[in-house]
N, C-alpha and C. Protein backbone atom coordinates (compact mmCIF):
# COMPACT_ATOMS: atom_id res chain seq x y z
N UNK A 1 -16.10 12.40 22.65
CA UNK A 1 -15.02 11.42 22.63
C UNK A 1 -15.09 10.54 21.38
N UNK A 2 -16.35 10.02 21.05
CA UNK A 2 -16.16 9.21 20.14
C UNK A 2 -15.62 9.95 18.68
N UNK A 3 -15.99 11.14 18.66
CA UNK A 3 -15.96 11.77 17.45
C UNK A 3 -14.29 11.91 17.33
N UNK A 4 -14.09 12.35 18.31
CA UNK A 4 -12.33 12.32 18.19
C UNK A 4 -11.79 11.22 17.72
N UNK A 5 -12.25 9.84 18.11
CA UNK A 5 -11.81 8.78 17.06
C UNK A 5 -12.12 8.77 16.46
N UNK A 6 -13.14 8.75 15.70
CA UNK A 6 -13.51 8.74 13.95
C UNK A 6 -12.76 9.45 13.31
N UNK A 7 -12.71 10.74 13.74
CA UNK A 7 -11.37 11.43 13.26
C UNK A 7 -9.70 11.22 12.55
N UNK A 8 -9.67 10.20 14.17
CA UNK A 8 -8.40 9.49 14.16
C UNK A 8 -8.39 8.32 13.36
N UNK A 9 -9.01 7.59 13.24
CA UNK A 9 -9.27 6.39 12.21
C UNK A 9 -9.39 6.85 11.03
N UNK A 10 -10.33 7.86 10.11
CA UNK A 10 -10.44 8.43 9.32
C UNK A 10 -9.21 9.03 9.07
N UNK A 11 -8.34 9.81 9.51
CA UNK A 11 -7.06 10.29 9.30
C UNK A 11 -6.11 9.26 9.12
N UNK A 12 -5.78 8.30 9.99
CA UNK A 12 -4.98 7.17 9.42
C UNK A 12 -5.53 6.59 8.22
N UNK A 13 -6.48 6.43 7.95
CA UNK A 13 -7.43 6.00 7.28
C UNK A 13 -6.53 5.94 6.01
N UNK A 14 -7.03 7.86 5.37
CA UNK A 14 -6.51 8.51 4.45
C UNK A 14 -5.06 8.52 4.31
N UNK A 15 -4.30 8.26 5.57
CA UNK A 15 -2.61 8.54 4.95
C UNK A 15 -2.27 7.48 4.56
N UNK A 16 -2.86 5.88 5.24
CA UNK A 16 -2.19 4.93 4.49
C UNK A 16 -2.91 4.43 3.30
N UNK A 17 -3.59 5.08 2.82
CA UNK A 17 -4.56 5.08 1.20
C UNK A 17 -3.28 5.61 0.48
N UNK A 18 -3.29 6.87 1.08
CA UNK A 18 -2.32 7.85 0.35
C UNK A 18 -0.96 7.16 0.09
N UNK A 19 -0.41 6.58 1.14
CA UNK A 19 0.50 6.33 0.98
C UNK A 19 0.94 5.16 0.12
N UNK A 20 -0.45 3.90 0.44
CA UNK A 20 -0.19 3.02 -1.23
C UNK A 20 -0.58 3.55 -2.04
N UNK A 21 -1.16 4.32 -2.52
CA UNK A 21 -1.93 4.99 -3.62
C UNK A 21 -0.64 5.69 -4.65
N UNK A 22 0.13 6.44 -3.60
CA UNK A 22 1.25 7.56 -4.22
C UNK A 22 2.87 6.81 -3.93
N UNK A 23 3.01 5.70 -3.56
CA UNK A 23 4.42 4.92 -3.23
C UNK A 23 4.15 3.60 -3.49
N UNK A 24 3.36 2.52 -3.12
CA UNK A 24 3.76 1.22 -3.04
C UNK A 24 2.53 0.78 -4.54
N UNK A 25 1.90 1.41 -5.16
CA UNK A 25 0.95 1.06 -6.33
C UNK A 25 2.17 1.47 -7.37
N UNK A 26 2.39 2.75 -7.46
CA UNK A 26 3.27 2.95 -8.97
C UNK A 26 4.38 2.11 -9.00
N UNK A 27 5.53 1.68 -7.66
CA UNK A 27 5.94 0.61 -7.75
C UNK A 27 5.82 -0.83 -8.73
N UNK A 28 4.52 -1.44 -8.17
CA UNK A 28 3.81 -2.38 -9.08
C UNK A 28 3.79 -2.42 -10.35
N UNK A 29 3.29 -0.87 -10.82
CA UNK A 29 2.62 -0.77 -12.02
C UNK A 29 4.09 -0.62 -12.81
N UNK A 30 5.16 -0.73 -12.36
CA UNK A 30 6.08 -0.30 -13.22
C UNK A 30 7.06 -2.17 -13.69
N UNK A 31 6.60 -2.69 -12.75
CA UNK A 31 6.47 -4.72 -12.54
C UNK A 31 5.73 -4.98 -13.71
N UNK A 32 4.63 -4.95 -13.58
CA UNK A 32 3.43 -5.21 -14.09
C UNK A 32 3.48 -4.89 -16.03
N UNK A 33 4.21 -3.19 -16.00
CA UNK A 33 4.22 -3.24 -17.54
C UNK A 33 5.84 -4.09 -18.08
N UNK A 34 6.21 -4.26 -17.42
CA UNK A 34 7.73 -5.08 -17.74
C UNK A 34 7.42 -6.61 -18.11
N UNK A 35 6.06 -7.02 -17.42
CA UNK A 35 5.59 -8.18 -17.68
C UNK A 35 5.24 -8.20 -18.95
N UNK A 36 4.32 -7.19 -19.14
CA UNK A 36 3.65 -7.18 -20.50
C UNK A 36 1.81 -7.84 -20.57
N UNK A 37 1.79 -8.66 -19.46
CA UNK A 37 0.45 -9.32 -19.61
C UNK A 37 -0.75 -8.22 -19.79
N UNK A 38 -1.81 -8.68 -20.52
CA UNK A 38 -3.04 -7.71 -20.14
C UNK A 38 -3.62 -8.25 -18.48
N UNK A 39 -4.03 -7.31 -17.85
CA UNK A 39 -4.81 -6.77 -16.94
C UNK A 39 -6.11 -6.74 -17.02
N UNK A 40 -6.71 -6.96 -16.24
CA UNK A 40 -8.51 -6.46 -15.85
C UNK A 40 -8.69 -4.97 -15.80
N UNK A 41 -9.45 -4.62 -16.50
CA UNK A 41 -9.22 -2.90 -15.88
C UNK A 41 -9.61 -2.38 -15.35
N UNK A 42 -10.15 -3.00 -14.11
CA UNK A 42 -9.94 -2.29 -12.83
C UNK A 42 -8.86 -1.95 -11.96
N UNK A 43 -7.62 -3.46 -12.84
CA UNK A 43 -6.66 -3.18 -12.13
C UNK A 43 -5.81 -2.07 -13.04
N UNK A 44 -6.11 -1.94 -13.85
CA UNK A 44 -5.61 -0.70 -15.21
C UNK A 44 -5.78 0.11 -14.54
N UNK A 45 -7.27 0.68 -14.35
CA UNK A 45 -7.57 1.89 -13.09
C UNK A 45 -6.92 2.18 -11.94
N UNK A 46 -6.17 1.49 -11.17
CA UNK A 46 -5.69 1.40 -9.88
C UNK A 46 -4.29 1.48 -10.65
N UNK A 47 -3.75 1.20 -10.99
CA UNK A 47 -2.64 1.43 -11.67
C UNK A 47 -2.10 2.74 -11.97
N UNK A 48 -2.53 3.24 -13.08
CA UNK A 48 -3.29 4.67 -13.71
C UNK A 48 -3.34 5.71 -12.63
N UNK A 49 -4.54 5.48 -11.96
CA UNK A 49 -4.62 6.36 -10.92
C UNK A 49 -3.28 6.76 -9.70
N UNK A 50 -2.63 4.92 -9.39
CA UNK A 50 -1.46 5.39 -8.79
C UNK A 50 -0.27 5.86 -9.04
N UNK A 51 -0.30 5.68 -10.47
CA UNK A 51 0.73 6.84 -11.19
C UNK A 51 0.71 8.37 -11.32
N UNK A 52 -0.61 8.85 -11.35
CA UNK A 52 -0.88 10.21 -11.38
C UNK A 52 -0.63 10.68 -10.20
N UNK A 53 -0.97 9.87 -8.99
CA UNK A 53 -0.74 10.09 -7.86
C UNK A 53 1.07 10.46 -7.27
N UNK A 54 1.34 9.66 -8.10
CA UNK A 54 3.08 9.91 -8.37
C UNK A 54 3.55 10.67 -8.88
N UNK A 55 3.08 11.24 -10.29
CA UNK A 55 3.09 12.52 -10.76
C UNK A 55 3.25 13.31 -10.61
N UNK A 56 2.16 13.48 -9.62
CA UNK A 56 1.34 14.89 -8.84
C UNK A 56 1.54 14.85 -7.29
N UNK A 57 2.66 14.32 -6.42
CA UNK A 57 2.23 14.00 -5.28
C UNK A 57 2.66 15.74 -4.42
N UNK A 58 3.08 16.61 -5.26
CA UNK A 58 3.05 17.67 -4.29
C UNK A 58 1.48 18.01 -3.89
N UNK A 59 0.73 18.30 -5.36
CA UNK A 59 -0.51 18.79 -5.72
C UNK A 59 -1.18 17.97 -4.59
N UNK A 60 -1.75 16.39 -4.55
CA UNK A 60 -2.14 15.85 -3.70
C UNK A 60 -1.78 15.76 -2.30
N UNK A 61 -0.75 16.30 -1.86
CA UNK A 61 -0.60 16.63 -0.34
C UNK A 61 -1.00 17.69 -0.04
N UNK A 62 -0.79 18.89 -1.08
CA UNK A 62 -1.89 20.14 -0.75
C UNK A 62 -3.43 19.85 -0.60
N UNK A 63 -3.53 18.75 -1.66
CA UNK A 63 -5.50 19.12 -1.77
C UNK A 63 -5.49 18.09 -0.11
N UNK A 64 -4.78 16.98 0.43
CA UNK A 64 -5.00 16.50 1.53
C UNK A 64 -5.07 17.40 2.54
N UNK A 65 -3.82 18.34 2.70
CA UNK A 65 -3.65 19.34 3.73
C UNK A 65 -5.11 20.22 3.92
N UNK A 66 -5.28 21.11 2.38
CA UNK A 66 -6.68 21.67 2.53
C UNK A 66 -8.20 20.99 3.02
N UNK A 67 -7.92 19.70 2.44
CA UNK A 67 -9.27 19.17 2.95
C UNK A 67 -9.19 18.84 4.67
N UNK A 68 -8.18 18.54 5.32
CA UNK A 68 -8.30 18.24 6.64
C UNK A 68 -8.46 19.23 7.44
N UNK A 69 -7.94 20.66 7.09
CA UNK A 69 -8.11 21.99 7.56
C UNK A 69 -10.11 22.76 7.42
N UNK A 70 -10.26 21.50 7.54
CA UNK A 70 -11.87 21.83 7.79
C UNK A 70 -12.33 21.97 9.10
């Protein structure tokens, strides 16, 4: 039983990562360069990353699909 929730937590987990990661971050980042200010770059990184994620979001729903099919 318990394992079935970890599961379930872990799976929500990952879709709403995914889902700011690949929708509500590139949003931002597209705010953010209109501003013009420099950034910390970590938040450069998170940025960056959620654009590729935008990019690529077929690619990344496959590698999600494959990895949960474990």
């Amino acid at each position: 039983m318990h394992a079935s929730i970890r599961r379930l937590l872990l799976g929500a987990g990952l879709l709403v990562t995914l889902f700011l990661m690949g929708y509500v971050v590139p949003r931002f980042s597209s705010i953010y360069e209109d501003v013009g200010t420099d950034l910390p770059m970590a938040s450069r990184w998170l940025l960056r990353w959620g654009q590729l994620m935008d990019a690529h979001a077929t690619l990344m729903a496959l590698m999600a699909q494959g990895s949960s099919q474990r």
